[in-house]
C-alpha atoms as a PDB file:
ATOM      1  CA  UNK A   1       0.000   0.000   0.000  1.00  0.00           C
ATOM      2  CA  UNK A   2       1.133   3.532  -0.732  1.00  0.00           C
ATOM      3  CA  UNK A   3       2.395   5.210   2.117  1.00  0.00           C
ATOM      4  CA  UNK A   4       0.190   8.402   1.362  1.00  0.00           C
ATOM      5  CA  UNK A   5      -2.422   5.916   0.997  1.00  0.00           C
ATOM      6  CA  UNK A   6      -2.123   4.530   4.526  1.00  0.00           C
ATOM      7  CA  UNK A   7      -1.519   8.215   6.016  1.00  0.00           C
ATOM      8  CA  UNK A   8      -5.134   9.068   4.566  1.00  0.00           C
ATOM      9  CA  UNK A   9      -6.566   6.005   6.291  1.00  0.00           C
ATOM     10  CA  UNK A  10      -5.122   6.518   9.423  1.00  0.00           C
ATOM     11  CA  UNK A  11      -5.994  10.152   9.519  1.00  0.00           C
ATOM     12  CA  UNK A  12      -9.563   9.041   8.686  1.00  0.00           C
ATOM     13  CA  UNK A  13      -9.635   6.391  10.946  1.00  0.00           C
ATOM     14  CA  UNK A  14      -8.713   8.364  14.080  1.00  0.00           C
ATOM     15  CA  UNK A  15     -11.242  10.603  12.860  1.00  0.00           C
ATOM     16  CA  UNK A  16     -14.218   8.698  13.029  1.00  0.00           C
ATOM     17  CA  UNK A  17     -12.765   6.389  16.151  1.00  0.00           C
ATOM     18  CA  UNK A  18     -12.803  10.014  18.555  1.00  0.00           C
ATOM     19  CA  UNK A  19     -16.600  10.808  16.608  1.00  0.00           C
ATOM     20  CA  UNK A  20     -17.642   7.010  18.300  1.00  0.00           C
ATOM     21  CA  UNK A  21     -15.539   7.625  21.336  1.00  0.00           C
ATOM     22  CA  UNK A  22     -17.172  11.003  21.846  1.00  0.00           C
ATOM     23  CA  UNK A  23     -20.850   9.666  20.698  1.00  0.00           C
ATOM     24  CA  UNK A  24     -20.138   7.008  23.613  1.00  0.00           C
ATOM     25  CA  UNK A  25     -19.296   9.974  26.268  1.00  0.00           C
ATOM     26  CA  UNK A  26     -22.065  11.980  25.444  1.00  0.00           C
ATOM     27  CA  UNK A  27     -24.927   9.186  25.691  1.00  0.00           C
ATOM     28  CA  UNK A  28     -22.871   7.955  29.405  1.00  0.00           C
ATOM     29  CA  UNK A  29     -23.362  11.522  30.601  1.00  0.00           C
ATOM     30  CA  UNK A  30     -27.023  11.739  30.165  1.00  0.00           C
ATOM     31  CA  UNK A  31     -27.454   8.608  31.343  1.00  0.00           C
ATOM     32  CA  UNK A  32     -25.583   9.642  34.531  1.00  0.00           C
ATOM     33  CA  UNK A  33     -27.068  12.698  35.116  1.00  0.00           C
ATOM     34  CA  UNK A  34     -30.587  11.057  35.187  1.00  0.00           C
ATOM     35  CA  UNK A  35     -28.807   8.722  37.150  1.00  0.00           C
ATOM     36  CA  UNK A  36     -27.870  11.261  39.411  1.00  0.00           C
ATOM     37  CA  UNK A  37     -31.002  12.865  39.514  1.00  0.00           C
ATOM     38  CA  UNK A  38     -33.594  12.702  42.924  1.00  0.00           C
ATOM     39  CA  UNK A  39     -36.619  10.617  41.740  1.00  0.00           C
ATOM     40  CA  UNK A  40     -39.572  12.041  43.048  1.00  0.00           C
ATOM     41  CA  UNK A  41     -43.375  11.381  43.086  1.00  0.00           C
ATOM     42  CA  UNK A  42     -45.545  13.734  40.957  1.00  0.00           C
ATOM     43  CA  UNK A  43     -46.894  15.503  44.112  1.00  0.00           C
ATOM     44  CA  UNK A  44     -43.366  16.466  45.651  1.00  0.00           C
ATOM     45  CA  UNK A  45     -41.711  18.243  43.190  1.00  0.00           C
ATOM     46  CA  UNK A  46     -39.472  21.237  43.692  1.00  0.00           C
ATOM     47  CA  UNK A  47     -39.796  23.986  41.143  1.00  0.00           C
ATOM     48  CA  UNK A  48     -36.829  24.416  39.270  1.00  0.00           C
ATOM     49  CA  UNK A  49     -34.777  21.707  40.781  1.00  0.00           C
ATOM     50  CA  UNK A  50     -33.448  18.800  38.048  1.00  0.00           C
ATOM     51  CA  UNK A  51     -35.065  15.962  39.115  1.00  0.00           C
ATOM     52  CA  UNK A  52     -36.563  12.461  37.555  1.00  0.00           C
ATOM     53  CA  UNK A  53     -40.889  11.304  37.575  1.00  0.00           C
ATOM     54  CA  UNK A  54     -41.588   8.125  36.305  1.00  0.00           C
ATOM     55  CA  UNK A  55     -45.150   7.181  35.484  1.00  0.00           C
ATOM     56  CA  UNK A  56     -47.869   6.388  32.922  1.00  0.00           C
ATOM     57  CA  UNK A  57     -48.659   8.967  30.089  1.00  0.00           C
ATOM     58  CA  UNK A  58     -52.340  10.234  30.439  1.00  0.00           C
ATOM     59  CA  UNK A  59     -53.469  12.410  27.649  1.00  0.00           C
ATOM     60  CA  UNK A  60     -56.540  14.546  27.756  1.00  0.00           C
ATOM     61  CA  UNK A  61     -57.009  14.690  24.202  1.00  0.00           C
ATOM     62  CA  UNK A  62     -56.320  11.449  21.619  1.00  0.00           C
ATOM     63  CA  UNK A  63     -54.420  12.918  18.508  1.00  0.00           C
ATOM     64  CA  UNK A  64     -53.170  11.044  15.160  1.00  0.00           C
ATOM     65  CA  UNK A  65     -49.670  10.924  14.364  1.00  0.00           C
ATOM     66  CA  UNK A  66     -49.212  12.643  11.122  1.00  0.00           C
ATOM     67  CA  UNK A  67     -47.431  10.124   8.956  1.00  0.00           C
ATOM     68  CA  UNK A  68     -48.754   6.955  10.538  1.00  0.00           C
ATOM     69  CA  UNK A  69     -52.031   7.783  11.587  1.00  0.00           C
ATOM     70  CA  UNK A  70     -51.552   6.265  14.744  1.00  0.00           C
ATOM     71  CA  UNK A  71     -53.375   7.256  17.975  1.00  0.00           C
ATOM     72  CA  UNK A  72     -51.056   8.756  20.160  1.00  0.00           C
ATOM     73  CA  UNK A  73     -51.037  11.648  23.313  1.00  0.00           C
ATOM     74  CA  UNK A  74     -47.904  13.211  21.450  1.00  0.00           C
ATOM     75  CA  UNK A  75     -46.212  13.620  18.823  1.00  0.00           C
ATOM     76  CA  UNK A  76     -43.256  15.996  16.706  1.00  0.00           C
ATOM     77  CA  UNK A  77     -43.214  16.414  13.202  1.00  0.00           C
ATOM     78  CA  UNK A  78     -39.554  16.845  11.620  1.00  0.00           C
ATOM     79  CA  UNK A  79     -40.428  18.333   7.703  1.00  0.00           C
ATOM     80  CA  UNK A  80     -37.291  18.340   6.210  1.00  0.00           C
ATOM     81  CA  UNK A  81     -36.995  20.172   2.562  1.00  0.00           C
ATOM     82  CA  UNK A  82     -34.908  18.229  -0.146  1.00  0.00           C
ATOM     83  CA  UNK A  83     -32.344  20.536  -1.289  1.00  0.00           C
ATOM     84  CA  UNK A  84     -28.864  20.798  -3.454  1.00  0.00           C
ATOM     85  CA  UNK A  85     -25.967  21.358  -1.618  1.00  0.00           C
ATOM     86  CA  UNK A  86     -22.595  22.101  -2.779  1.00  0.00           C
ATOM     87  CA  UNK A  87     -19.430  20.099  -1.760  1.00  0.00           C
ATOM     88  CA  UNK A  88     -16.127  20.706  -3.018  1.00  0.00           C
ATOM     89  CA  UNK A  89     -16.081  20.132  -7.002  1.00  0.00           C
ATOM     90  CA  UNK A  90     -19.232  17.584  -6.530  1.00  0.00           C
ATOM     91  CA  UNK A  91     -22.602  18.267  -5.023  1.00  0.00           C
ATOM     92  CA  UNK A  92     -26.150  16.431  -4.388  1.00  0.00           C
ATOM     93  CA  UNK A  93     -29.311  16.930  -2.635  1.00  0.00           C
ATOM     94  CA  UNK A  94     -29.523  16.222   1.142  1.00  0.00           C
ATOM     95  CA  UNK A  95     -32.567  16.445   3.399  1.00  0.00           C
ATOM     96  CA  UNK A  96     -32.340  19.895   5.298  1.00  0.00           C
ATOM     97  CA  UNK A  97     -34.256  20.007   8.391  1.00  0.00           C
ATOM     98  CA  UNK A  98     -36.833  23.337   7.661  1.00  0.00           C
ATOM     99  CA  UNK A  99     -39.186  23.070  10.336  1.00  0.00           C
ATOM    100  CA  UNK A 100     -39.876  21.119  14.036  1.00  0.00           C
ATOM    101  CA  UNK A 101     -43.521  20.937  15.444  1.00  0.00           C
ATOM    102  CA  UNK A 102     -44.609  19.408  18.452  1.00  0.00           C
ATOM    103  CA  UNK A 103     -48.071  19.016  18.967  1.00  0.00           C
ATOM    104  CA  UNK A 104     -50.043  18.089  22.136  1.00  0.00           C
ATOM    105  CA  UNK A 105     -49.212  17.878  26.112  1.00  0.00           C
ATOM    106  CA  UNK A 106     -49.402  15.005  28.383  1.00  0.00           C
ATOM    107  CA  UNK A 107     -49.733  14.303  31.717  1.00  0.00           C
ATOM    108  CA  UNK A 108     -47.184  11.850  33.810  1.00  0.00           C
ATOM    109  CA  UNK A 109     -49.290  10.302  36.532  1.00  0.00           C
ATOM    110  CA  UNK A 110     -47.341   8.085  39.004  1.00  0.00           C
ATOM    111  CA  UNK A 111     -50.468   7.188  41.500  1.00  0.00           C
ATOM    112  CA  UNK A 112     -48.652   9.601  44.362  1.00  0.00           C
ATOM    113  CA  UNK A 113     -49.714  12.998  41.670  1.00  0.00           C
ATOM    114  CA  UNK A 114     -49.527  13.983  38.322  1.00  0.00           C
ATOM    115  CA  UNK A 115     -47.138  16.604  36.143  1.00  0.00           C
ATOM    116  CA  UNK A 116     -47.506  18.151  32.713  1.00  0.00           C
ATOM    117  CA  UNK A 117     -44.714  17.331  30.193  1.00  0.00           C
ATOM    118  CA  UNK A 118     -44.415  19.001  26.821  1.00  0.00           C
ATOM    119  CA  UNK A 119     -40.953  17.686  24.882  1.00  0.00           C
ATOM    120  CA  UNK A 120     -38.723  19.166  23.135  1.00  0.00           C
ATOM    121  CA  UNK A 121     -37.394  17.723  20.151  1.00  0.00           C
ATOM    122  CA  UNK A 122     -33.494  17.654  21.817  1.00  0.00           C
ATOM    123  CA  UNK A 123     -35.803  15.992  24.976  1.00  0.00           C
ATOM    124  CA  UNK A 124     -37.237  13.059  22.826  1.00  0.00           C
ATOM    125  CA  UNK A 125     -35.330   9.927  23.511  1.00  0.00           C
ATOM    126  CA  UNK A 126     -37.205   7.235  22.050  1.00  0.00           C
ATOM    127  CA  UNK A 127     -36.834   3.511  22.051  1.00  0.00           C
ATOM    128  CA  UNK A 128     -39.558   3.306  19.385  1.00  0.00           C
ATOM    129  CA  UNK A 129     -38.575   3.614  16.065  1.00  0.00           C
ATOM    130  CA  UNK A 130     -39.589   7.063  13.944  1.00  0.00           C
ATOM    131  CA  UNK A 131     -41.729   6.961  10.737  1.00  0.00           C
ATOM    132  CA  UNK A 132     -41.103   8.788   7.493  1.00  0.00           C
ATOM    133  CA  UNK A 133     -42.894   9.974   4.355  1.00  0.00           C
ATOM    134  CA  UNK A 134     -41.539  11.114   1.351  1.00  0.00           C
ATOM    135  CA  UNK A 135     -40.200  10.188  -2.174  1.00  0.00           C
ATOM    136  CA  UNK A 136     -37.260   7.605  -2.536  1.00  0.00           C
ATOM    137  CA  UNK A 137     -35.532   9.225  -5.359  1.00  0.00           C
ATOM    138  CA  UNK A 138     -36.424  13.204  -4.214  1.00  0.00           C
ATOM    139  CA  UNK A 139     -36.337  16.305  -6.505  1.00  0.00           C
ATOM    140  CA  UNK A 140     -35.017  19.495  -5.292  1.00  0.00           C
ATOM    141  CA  UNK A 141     -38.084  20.875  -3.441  1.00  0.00           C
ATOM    142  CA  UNK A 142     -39.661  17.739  -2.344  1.00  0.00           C
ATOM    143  CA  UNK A 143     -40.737  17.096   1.735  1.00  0.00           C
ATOM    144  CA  UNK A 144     -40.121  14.126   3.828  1.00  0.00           C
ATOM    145  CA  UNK A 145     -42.068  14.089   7.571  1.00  0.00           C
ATOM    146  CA  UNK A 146     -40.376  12.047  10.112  1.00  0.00           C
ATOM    147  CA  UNK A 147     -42.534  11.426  13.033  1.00  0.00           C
ATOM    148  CA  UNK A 148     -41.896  10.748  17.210  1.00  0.00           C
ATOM    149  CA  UNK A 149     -44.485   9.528  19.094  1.00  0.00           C
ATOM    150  CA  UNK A 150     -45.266   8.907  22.702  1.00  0.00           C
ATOM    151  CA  UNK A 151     -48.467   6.748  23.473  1.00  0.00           C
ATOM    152  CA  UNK A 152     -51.378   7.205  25.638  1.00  0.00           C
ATOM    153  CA  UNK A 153     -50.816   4.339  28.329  1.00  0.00           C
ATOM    154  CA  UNK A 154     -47.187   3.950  28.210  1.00  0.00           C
ATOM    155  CA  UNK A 155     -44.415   4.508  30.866  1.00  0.00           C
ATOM    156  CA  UNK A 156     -42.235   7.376  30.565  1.00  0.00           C
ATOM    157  CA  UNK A 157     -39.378   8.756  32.462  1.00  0.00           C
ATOM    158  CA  UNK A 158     -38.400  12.235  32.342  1.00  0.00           C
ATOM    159  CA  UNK A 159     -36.050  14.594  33.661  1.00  0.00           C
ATOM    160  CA  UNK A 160     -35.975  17.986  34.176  1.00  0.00           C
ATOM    161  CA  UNK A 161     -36.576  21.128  36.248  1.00  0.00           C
ATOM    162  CA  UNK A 162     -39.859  21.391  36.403  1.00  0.00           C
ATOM    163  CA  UNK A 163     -41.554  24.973  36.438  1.00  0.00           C
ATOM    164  CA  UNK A 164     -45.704  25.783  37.322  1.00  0.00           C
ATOM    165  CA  UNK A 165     -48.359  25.842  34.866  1.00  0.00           C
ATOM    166  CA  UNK A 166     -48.479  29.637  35.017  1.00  0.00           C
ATOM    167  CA  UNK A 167     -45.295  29.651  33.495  1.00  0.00           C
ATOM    168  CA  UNK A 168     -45.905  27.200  30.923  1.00  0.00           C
ATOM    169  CA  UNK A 169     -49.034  29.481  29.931  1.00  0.00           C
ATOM    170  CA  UNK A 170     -46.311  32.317  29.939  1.00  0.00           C
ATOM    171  CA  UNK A 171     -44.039  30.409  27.409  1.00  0.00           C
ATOM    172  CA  UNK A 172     -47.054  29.366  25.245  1.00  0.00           C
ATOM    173  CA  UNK A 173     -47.864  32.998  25.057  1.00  0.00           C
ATOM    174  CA  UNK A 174     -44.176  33.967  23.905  1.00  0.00           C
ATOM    175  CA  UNK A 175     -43.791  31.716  21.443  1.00  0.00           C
ATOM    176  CA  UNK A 176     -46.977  31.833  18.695  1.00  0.00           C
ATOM    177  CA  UNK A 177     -45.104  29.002  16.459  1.00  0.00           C
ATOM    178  CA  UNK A 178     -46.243  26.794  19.039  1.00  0.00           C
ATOM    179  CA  UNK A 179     -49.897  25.437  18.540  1.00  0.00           C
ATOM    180  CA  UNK A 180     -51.795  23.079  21.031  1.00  0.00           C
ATOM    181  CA  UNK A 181     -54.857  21.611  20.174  1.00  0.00           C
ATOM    182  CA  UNK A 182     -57.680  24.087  21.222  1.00  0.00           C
ATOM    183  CA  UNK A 183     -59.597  22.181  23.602  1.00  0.00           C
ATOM    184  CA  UNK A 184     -56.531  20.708  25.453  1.00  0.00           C
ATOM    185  CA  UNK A 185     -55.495  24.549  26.163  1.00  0.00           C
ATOM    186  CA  UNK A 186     -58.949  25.431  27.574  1.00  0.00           C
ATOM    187  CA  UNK A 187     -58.692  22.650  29.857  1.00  0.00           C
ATOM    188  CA  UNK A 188     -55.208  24.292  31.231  1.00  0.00           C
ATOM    189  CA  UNK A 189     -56.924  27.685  31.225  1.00  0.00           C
ATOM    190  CA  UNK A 190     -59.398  26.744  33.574  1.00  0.00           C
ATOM    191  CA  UNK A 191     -57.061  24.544  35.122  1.00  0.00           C
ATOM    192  CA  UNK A 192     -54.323  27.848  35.754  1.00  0.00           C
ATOM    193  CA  UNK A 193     -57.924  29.525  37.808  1.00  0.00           C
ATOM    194  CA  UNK A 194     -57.607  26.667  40.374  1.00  0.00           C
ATOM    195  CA  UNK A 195     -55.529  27.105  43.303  1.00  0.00           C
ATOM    196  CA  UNK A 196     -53.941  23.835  43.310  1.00  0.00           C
ATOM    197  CA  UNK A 197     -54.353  23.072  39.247  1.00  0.00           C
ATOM    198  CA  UNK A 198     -51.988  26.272  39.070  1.00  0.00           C
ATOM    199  CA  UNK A 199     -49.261  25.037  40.855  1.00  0.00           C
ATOM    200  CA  UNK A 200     -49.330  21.927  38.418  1.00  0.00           C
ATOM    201  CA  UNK A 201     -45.637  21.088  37.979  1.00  0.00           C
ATOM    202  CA  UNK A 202     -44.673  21.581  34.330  1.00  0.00           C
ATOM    203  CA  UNK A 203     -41.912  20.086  32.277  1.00  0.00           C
ATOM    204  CA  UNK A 204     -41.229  22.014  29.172  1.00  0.00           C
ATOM    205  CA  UNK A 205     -38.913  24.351  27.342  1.00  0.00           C
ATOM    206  CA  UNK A 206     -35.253  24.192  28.659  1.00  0.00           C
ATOM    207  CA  UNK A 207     -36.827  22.678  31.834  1.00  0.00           C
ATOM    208  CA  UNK A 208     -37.200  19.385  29.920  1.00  0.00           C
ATOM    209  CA  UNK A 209     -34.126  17.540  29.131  1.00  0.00           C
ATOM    210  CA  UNK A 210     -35.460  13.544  28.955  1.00  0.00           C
ATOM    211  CA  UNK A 211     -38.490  12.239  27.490  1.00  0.00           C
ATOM    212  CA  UNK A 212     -38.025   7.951  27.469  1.00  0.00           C
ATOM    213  CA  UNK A 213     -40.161   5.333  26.899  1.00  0.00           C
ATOM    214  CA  UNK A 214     -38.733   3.292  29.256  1.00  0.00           C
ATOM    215  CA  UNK A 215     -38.682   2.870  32.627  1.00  0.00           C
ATOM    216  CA  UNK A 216     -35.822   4.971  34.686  1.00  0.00           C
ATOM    217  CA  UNK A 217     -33.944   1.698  35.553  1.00  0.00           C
ATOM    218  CA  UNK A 218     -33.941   0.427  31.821  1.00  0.00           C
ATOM    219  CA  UNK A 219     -33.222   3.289  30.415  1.00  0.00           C
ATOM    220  CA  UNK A 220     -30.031   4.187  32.451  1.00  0.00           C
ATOM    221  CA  UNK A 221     -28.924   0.627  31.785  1.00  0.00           C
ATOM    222  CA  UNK A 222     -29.394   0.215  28.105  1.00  0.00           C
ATOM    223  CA  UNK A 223     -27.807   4.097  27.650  1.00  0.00           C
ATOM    224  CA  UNK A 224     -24.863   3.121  29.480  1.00  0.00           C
ATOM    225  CA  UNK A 225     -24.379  -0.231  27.830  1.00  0.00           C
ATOM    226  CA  UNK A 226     -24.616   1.611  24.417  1.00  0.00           C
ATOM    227  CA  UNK A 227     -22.438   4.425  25.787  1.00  0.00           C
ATOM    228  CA  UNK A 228     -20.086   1.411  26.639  1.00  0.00           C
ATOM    229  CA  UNK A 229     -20.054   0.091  22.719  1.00  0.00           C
ATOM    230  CA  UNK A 230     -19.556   3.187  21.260  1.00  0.00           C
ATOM    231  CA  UNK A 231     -16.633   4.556  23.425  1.00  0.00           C
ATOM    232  CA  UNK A 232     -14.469   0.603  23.270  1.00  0.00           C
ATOM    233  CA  UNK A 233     -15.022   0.665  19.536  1.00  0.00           C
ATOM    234  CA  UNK A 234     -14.039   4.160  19.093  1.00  0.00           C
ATOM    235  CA  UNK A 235     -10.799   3.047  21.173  1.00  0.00           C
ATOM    236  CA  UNK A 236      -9.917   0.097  19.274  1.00  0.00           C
ATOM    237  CA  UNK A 237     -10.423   1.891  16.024  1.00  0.00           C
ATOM    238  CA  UNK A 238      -8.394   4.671  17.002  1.00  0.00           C
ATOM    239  CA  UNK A 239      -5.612   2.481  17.768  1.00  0.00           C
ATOM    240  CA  UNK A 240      -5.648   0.403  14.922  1.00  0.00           C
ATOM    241  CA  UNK A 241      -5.883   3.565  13.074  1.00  0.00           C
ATOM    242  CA  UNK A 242      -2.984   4.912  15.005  1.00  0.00           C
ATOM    243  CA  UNK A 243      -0.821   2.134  13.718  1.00  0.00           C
ATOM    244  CA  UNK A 244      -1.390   2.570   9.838  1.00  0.00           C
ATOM    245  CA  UNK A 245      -0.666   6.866  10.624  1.00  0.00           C
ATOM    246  CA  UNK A 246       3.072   5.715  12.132  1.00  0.00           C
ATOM    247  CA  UNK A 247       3.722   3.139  10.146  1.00  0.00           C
ATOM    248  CA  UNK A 248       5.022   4.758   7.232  1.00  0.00           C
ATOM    249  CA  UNK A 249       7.367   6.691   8.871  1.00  0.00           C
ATOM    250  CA  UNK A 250       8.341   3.438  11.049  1.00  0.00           C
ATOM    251  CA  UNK A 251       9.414   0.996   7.958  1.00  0.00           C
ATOM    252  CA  UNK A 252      11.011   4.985   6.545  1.00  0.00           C
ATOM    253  CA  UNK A 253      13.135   4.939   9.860  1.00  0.00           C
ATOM    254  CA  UNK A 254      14.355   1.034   9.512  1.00  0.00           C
ATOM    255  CA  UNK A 255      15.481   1.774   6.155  1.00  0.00           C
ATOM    256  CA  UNK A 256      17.499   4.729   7.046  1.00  0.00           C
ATOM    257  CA  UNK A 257      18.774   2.827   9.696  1.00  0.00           C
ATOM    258  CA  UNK A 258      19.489   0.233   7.729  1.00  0.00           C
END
């Protein structure tokens, strides 16, 4: 093999073993800082404190996911726009992401209370798989919809600081891009005139940073055994890698030497 030849592989190599390594480190620190995280039942939550709820999703309103139809308490639509980008001398058309909607609210209710949790799209951390629309072979132009869906009835675990509903009125109010359906936000209006109903805890915004489908045991243990993969593999192949970067100047020393 040409020596410029193994140069570029080890460069590329030790590239993309640091991306897994680093992949790895990120999914092992948000597994450990749910780990970290106080578990607490629904009804004694501290405002703006991280901490973890686990519990079964209760929706007041059934909606349809927008690719698959399926019933669902939430979901977020990814429309990405099919577009030609330039790369170098070459160029092609990627997906480009061109718009994020959630749609919908749910309630976590762990028998003790309950919370409201609206996700974020950064929040989302599904086991389920997402469903897409679109054309295989897209023109420029063309829209794909990727969908993420959490189900009425399932358990969730999520983590955050959690803020009252007053406040999550507040951030509804700032931010008109975000639509809920209509009768779900008259429920929270009259809701917000209760004493108690306004001191709902509320997960959203950048006081949501987990939304799982899995229970907070399962999903600390499957994160860190991916983690785990990703960060070994990223090791070995940085090493390996490693070995074809030196190795032309290794055989170039012997042969001096020599």
């Amino acid at each position: 093999m040409d020596p410029a030849d193994e140069l570029f592989i080890g460069l590329g190599g030790l590239a993309l073993g640091a991306l897994l390594a680093v992949f790895g480190y990120l999914k092992e620190k948000k597994a450990a800082s749910l780990a970290s995280a106080p578990q607490r039942p629904c009804c004694g939550l501290q405002p703006g404190v991280p901490q973890v709820i686990c519990g079964r999703v209760e929706a007041p309103l059934e909606l349809k996911a927008p690719v698959s139809g399926r019933p669902c308490a939430f979901f977020l639509a990814e429309i990405e726009v099919a577009r030609f980008v330039q790369s170098g001398r070459s160029g092609g058309l990627r997906w480009t992401r061109a718009e994020t909607r959630p749609y919908g609210f749910f309630f976590v209710d762990d028998s003790f209370g309950r919370a409201l949790v609206f996700p974020t799209r950064a929040s989302l951390d599904l086991v389920r798989s997402t469903e897409s629309d679109g054309p295989l072979f897209p023109a420029e132009g063309d829209k794909r919809t990727t969908e993420s869906v959490v189900l009425q009835g399932e358990t969730v675990t999520v983590l955050g600081s959690p803020r009252p509903l007053s406040a999550f009125l507040d951030y509804l109010r700032a931010a008109p891009e975000i639509s809920l359906p209509a009768e779900g936000l008259e429920r929270l209006l009259e809701l917000s005139k209760d004493g108690a109903g306004a001191a709902l805890p509320c997960f959203f915004g950048e006081g949501v940073s987990v939304v799982a489908d899995q229970p907070c045991s399962e999903y600390v243990s499957s994160k860190r055994g991916s983690a785990s993969s990703y960060i070994w593999s990223g090791l070995a192949l940085a090493l390996l890698s490693a070995w074809f970067f030196i190795r032309p100047f290794f055989f170039a020393a012997q042969r001096t030497v020599q």
